[in-house]
C-alpha atoms as a PDB file:
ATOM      1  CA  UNK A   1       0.000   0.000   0.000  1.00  0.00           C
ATOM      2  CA  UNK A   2       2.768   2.207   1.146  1.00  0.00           C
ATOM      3  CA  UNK A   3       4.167   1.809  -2.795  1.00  0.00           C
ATOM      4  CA  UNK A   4       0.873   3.067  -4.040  1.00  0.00           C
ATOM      5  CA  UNK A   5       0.162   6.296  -2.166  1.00  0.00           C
ATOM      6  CA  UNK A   6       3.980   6.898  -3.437  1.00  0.00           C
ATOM      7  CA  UNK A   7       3.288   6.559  -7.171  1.00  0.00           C
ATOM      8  CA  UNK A   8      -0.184   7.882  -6.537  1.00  0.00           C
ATOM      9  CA  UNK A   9       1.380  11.046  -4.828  1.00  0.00           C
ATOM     10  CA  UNK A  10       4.525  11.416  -7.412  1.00  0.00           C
ATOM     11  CA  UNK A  11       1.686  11.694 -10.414  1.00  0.00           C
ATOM     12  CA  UNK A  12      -0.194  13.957  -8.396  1.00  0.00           C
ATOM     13  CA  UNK A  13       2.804  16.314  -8.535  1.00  0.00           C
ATOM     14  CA  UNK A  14       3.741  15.636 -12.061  1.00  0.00           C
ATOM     15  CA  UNK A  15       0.352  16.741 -13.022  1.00  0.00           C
ATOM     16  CA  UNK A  16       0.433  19.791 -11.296  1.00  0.00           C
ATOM     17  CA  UNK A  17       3.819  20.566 -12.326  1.00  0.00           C
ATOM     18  CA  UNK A  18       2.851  20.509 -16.164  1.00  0.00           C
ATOM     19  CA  UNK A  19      -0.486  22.342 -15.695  1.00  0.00           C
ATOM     20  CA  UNK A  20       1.143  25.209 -14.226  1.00  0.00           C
ATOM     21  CA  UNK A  21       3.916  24.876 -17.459  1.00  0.00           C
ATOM     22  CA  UNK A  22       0.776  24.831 -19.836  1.00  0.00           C
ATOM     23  CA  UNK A  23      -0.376  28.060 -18.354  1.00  0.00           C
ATOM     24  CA  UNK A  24       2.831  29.895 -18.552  1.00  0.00           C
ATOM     25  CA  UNK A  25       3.169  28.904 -22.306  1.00  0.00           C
ATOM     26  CA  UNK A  26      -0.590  29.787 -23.057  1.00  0.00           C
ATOM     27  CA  UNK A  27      -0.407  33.539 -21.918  1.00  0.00           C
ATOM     28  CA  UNK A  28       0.347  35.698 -24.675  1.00  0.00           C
ATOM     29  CA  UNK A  29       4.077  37.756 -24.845  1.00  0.00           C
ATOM     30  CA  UNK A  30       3.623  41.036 -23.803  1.00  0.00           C
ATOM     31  CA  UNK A  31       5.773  43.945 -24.355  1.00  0.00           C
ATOM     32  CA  UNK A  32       4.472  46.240 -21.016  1.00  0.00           C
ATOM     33  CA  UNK A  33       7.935  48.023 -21.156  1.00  0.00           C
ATOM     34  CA  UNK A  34      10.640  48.359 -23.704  1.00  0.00           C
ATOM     35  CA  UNK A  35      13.881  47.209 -22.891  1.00  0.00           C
ATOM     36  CA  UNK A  36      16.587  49.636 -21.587  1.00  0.00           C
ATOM     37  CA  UNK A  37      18.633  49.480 -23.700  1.00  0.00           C
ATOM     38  CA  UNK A  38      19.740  47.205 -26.960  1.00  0.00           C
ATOM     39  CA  UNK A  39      23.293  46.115 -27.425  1.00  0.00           C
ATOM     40  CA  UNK A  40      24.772  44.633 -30.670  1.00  0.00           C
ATOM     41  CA  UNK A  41      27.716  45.131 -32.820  1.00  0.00           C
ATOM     42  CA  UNK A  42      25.974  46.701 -35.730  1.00  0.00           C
ATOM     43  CA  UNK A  43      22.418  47.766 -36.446  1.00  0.00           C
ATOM     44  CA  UNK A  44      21.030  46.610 -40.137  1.00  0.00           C
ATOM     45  CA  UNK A  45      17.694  48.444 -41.540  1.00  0.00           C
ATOM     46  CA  UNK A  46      16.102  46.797 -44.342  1.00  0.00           C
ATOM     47  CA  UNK A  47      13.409  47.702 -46.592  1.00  0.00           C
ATOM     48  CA  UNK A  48      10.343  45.266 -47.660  1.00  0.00           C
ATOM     49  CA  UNK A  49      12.326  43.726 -50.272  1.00  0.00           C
ATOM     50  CA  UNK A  50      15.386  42.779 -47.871  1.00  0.00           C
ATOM     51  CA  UNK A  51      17.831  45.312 -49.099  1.00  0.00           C
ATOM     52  CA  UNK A  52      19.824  47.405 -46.583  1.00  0.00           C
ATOM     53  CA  UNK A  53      18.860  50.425 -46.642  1.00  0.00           C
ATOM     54  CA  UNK A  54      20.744  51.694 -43.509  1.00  0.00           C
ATOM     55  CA  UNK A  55      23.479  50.120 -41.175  1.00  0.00           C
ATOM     56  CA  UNK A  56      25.380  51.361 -38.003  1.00  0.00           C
ATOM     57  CA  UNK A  57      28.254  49.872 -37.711  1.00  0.00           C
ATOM     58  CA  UNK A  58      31.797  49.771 -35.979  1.00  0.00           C
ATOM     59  CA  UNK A  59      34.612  49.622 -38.127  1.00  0.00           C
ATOM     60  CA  UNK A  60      38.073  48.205 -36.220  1.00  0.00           C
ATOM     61  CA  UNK A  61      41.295  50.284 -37.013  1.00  0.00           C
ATOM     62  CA  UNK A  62      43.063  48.585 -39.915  1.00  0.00           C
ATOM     63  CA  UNK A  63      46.317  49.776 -41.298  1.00  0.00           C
ATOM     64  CA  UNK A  64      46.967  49.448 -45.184  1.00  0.00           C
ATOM     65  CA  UNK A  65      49.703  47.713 -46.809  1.00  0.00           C
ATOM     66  CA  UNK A  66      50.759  51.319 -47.468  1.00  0.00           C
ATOM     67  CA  UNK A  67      51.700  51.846 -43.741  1.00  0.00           C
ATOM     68  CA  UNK A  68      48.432  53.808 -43.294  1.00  0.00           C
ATOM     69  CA  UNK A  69      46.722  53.611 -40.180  1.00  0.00           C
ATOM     70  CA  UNK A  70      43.281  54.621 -39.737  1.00  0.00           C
ATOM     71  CA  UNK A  71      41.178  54.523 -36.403  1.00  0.00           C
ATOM     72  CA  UNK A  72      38.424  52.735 -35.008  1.00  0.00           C
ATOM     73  CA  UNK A  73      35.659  54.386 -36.456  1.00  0.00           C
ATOM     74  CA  UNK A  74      31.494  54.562 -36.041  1.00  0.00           C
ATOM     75  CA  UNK A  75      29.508  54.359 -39.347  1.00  0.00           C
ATOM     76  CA  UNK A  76      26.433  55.807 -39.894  1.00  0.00           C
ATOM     77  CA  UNK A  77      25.116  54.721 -43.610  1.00  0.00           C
ATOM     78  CA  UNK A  78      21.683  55.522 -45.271  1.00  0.00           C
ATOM     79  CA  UNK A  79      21.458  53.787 -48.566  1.00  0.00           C
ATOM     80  CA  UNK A  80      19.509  54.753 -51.895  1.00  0.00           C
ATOM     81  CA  UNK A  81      16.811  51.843 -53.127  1.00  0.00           C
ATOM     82  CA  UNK A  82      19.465  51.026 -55.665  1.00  0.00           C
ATOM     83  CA  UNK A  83      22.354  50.602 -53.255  1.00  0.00           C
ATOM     84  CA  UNK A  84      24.116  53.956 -52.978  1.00  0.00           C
ATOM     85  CA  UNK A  85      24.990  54.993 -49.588  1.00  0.00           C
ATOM     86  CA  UNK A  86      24.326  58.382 -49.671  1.00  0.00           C
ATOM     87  CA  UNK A  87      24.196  60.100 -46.848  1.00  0.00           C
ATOM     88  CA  UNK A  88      27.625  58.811 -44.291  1.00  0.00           C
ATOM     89  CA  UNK A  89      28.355  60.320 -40.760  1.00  0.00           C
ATOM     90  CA  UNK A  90      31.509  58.804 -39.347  1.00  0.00           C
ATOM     91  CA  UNK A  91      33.438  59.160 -36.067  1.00  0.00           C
ATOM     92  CA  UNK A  92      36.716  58.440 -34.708  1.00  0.00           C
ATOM     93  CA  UNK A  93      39.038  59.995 -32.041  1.00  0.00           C
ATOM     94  CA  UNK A  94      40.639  61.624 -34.686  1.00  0.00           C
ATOM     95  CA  UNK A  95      38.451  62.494 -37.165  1.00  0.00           C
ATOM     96  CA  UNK A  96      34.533  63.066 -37.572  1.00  0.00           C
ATOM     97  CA  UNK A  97      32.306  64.128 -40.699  1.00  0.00           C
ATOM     98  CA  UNK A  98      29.414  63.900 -42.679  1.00  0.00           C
ATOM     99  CA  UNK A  99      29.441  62.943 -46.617  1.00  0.00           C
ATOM    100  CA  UNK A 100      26.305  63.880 -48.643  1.00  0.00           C
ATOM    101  CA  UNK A 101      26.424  62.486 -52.304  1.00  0.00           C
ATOM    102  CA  UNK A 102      24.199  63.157 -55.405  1.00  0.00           C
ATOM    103  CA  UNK A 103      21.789  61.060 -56.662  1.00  0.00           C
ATOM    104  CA  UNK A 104      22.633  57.231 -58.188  1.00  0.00           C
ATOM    105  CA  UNK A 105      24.665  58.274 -61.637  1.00  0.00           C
ATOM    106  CA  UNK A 106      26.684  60.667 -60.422  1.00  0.00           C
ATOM    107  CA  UNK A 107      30.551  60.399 -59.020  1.00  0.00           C
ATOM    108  CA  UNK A 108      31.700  63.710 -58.668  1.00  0.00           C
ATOM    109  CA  UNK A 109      28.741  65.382 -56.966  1.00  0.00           C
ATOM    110  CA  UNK A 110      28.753  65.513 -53.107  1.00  0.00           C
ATOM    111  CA  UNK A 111      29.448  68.010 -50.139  1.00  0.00           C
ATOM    112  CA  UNK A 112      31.746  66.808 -47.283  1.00  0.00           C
ATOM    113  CA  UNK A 113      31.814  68.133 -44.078  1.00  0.00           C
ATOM    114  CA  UNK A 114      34.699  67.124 -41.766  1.00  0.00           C
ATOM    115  CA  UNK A 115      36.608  68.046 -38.584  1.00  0.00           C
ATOM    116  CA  UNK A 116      40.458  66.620 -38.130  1.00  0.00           C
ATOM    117  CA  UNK A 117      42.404  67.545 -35.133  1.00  0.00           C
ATOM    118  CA  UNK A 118      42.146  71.346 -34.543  1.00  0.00           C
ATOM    119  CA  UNK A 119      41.117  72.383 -38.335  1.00  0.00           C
ATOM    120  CA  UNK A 120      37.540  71.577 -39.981  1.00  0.00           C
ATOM    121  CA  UNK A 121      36.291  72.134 -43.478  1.00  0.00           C
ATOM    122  CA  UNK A 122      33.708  72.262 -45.822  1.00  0.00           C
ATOM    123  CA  UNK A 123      34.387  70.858 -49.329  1.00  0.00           C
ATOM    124  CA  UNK A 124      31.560  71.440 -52.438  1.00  0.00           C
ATOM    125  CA  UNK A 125      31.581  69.475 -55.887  1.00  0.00           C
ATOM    126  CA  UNK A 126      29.316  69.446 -58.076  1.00  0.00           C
ATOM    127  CA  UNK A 127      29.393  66.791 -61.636  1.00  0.00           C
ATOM    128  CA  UNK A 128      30.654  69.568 -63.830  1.00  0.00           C
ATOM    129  CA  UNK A 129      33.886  69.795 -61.766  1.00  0.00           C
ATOM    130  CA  UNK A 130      33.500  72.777 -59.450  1.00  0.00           C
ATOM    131  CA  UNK A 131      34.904  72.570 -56.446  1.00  0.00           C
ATOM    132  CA  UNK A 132      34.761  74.980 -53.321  1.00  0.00           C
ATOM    133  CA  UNK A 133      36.281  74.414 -49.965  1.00  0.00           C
ATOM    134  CA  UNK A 134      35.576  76.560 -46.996  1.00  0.00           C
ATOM    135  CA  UNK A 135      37.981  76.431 -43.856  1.00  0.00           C
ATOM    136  CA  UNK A 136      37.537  79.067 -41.156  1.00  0.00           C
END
């Protein structure tokens, strides 16, 4: 008898036990409060097609076979629907700016705006070649 109130007892328990599982799984996720705060190594936005379409991202310093070193760097890109990035805003310890380029089909026509060390500048060019650059 004393076997029986045992296994009796145990199944009891297991039963419980998975009810109260079955409960926890049935209620629905909520979202009451977002989360403080998200951590990851790069951000990806994508549009409904699955394209990038802006990324976050930080670059490690590299140094070029050319003996050129260049610093770790945060990368701000927001990219045209056919792939252009074209607006960038970059910083380093060094060095921070913001690139604006022209539409897809051009090369030559974009404004930079940067800051290096003590000295900061605003370069122009347009497609036909003009150039302007304003330092203080």
């Amino acid at each position: 008898m004393k076997l029986s109130f045992t296994m009796v007892g145990l199944t009891a328990l297991n039963i419980g036990a998975a009810l109260i599982s079955i409960t926890q799984v049935l209620q629905p996720a909520r979202a009451d409060s977002p989360a403080d705060i998200l951590r990851a190594r790069g951000l990806q936005i994508v549009d409904d097609r699955g394209r990038v379409r802006a990324s976050l991202t930080v670059l490690p310093a590299t140094t070029s076979e050319a003996g050129v070193t260049s610093q770790e760097t945060v990368l701000l890109r927001l990219i045209t629907e056919k792939g252009r990035p074209a607006v960038k805003i970059g910083a380093s310890e060094q060095v921070s700016g913001v690139s604006i380029t022209g539409p897809t089909g051009t090369k030559d026509t974009y404004a930079i705006l940067g800051a290096d060390a003590t000295a900061s500048s605003l370069k122009l060019r347009s497609e036909d070649g003009r150039e302007q650059i304003i330092k203080p």
